[in-house]
C-alpha atoms as a PDB file:
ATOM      1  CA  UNK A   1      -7.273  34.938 -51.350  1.00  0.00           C
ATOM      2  CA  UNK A   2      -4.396  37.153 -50.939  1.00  0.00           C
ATOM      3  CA  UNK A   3      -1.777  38.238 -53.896  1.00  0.00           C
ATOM      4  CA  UNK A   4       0.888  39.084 -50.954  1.00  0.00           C
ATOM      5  CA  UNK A   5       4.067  37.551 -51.675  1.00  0.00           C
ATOM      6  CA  UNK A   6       5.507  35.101 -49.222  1.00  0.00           C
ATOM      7  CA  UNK A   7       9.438  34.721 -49.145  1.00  0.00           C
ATOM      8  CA  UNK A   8      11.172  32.202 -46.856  1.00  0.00           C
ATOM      9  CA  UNK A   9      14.376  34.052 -46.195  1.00  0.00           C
ATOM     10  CA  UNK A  10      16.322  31.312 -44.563  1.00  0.00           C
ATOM     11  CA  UNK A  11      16.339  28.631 -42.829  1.00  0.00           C
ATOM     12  CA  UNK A  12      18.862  28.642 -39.826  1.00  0.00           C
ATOM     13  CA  UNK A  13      18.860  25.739 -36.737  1.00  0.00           C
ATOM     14  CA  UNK A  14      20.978  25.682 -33.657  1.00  0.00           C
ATOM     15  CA  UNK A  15      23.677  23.508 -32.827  1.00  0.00           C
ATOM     16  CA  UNK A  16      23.042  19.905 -31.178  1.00  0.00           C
ATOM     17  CA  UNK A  17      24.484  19.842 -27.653  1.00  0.00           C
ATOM     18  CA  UNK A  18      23.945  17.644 -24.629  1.00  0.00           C
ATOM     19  CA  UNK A  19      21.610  18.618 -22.019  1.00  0.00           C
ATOM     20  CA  UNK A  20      23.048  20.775 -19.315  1.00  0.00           C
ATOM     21  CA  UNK A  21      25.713  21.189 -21.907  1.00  0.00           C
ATOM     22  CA  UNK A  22      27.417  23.820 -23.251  1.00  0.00           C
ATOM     23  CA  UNK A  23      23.981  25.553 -23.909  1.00  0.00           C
ATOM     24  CA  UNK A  24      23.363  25.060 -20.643  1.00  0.00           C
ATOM     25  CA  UNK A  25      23.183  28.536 -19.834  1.00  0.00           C
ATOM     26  CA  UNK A  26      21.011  29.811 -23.063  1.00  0.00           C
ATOM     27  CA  UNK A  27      17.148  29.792 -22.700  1.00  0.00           C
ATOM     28  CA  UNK A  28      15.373  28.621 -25.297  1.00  0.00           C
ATOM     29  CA  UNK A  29      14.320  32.257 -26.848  1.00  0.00           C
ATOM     30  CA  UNK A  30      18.048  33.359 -26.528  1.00  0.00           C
ATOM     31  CA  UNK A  31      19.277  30.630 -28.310  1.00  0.00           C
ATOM     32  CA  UNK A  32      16.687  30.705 -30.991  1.00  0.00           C
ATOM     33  CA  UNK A  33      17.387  34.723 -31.401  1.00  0.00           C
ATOM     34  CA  UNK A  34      20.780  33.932 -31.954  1.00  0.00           C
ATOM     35  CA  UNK A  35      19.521  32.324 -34.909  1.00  0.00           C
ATOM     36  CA  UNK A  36      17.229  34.396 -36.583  1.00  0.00           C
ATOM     37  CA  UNK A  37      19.723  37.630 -36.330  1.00  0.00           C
ATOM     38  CA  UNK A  38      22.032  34.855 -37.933  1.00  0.00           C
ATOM     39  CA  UNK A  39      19.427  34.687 -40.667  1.00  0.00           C
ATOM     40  CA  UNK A  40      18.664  38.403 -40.998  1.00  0.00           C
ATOM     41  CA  UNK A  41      22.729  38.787 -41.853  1.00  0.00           C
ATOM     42  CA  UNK A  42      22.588  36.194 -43.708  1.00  0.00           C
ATOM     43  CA  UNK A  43      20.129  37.356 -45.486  1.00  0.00           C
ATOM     44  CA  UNK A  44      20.789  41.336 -46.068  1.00  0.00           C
ATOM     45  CA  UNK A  45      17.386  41.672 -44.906  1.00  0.00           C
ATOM     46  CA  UNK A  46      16.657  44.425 -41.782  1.00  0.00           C
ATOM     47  CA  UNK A  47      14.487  43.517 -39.211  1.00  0.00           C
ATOM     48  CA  UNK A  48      12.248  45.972 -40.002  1.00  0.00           C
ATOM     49  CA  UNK A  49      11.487  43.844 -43.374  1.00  0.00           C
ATOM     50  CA  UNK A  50       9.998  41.205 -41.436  1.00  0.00           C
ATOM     51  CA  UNK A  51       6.360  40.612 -41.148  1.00  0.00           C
ATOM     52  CA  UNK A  52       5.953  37.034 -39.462  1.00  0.00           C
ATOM     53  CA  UNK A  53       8.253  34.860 -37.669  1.00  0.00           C
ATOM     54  CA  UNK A  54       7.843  31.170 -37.498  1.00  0.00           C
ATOM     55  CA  UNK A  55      10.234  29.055 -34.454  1.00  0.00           C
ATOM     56  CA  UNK A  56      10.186  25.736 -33.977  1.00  0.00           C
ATOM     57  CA  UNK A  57      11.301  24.598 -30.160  1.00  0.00           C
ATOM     58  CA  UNK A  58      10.599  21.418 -28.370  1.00  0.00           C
ATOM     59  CA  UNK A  59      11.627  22.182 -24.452  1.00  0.00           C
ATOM     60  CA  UNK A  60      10.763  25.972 -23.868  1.00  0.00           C
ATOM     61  CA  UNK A  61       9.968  25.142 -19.671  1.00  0.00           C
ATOM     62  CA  UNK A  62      10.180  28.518 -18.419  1.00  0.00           C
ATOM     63  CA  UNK A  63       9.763  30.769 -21.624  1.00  0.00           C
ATOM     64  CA  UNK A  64       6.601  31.788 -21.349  1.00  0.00           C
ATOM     65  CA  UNK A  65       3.857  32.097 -24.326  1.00  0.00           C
ATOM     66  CA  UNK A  66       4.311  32.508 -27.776  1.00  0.00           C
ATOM     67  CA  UNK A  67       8.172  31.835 -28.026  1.00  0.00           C
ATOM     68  CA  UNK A  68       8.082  32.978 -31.924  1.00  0.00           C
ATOM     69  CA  UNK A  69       7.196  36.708 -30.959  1.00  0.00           C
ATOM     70  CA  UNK A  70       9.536  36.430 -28.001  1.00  0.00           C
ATOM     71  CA  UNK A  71      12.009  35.680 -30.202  1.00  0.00           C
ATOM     72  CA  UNK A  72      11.172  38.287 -33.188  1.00  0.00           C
ATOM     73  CA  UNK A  73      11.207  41.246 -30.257  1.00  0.00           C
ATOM     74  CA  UNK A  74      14.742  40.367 -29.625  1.00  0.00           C
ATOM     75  CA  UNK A  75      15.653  40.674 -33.382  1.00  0.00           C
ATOM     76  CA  UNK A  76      14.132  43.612 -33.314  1.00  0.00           C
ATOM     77  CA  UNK A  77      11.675  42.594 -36.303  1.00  0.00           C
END
């Protein structure tokens, strides 16, 4: 077993909106990015102190794989 510290540096979620509302225009990775650089500032963190990102998204049609990783690219982490 590993004596690595885990820290949970913060929990951030998007915004409800309708479909084809005013997200409308944000894919799923996009919008979720916008969140975790919300959580790096938040945080006082640097991308670069990131080892693992964790995303939650239920419709990600037209994302691709691995939408976590997609997402921690554009954060730069």
């Amino acid at each position: 077993m590993s004596d690595d510290t885990v820290v949970i540096l913060a929990g951030v979620r998007t915004p409800i909106a309708s479909f084809r509302g005013s997200f409308a225009s944000l894919g799923a990775v996009e919008l979720a990015a916008k969140a975790g650089r919300t959580a790096l500032e938040r945080s006082g963190l640097s991308p670069n102190d990131i080892e693992e990102t964790l995303v939650g998204a239920v419709l990600t049609a037209n994302c691709g794989q691995n939408v976590a990783r997609q997402v921690a690219i554009a954060i730069g982490a």
